[in-house]
N, C-alpha and C. Protein backbone atom coordinates (compact mmCIF):
# COMPACT_ATOMS: atom_id res chain seq x y z
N UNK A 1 31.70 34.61 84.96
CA UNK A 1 30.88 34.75 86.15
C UNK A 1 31.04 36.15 86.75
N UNK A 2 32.33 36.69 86.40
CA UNK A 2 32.25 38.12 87.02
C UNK A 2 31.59 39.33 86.70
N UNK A 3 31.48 39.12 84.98
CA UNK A 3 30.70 39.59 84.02
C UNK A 3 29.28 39.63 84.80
N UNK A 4 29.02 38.69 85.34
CA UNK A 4 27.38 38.59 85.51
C UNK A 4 27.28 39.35 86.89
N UNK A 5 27.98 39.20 87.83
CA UNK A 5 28.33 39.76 89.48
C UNK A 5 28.32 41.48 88.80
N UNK A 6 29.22 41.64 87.95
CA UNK A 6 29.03 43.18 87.69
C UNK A 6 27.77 43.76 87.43
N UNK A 7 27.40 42.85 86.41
CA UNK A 7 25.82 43.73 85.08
C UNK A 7 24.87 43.55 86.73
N UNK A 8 24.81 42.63 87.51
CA UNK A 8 23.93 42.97 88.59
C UNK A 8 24.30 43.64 89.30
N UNK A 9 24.99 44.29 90.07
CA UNK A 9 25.51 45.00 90.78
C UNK A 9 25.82 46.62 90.07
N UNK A 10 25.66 47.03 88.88
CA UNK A 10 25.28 47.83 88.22
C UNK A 10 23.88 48.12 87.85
N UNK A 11 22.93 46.96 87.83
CA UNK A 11 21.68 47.51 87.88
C UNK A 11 21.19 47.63 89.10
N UNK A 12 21.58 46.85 89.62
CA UNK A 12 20.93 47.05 91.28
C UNK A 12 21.10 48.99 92.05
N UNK A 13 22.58 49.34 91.11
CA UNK A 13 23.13 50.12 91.67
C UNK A 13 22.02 51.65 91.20
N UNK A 14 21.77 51.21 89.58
CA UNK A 14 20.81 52.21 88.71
C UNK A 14 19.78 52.66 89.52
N UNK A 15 19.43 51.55 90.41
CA UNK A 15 18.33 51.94 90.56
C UNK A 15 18.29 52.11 91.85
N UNK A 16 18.93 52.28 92.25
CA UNK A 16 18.69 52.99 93.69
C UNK A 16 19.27 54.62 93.17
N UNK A 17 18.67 55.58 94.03
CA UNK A 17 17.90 56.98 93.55
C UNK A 17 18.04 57.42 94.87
N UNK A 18 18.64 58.67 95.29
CA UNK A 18 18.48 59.85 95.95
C UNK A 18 17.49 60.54 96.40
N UNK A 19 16.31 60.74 95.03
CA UNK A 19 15.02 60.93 95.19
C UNK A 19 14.44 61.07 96.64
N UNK A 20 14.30 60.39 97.56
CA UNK A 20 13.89 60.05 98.88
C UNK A 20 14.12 61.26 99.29
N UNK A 21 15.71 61.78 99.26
CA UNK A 21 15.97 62.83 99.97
C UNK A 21 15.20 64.29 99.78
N UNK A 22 14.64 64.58 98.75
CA UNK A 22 13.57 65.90 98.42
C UNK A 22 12.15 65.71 98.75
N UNK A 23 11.86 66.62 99.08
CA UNK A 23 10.56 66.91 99.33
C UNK A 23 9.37 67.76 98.65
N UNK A 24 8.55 67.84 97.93
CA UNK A 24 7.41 68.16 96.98
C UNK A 24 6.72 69.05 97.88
N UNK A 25 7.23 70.46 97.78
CA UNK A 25 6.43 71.64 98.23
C UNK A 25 5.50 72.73 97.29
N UNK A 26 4.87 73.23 97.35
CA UNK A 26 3.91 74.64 96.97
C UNK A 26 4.43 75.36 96.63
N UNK A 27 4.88 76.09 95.44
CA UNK A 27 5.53 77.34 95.55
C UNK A 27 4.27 78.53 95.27
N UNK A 28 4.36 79.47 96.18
CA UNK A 28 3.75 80.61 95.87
C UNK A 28 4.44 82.16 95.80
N UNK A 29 3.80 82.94 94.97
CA UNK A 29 4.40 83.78 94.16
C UNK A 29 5.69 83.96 92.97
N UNK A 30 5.36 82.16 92.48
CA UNK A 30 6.43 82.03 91.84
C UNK A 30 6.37 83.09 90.68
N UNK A 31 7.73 83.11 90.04
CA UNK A 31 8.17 84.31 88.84
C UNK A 31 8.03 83.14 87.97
N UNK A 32 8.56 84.04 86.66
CA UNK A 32 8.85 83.31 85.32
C UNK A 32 9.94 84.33 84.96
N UNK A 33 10.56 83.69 83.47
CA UNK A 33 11.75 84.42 82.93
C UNK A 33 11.29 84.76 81.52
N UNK A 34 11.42 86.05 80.97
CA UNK A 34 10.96 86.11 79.35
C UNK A 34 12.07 86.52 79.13
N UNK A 35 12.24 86.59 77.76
CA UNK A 35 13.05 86.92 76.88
C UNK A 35 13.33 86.51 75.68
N UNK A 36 14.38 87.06 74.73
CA UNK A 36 15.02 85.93 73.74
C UNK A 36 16.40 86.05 73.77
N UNK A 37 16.94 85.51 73.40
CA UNK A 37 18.30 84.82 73.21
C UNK A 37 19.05 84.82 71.97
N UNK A 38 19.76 85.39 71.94
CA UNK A 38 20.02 86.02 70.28
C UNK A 38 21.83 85.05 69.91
N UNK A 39 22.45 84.76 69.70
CA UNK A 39 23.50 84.01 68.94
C UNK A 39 23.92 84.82 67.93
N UNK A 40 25.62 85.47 68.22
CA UNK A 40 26.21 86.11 67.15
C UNK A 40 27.42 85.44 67.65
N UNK A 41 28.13 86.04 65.98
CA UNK A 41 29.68 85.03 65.43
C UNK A 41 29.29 83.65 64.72
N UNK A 42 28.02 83.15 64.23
CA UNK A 42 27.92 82.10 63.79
C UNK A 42 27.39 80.76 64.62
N UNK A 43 27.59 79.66 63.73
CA UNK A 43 27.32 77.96 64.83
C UNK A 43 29.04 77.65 65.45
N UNK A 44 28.68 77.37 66.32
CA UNK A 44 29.51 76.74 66.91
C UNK A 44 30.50 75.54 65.98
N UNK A 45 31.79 75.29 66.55
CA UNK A 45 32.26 74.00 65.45
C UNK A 45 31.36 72.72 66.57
N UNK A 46 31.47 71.75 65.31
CA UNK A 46 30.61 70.38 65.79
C UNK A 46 31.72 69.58 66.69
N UNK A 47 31.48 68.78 67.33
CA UNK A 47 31.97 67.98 67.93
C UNK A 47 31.84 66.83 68.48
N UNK A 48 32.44 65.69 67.93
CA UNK A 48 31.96 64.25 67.85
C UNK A 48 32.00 63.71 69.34
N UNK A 49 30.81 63.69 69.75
CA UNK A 49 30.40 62.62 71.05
C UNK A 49 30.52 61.42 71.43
């Protein structure tokens, strides 16, 4: 039964969102960024997730 009190109380929890707090404004004179991005010394080592 606690099992079940948790998985709801974890979704209930998912889904409540911050969101509310921002606000959806206009930007004007926005920039942009160009470039490229170049990688020396090789790949990186992998690493298991």
């Amino acid at each position: 039964m606690r099992m079940v009190g948790l998985a709801v109380l974890c979704a209930l929890g998912a889904g409540w969102s911050p969101s509310w707090a921002y606000d959806e404004i206009a930007v004007t004179d926005g920039g942009s960024i160009t470039g490229t991005v170049t990688m020396t010394g090789g790949n990186p080592p992998l690493k298991r997730i």
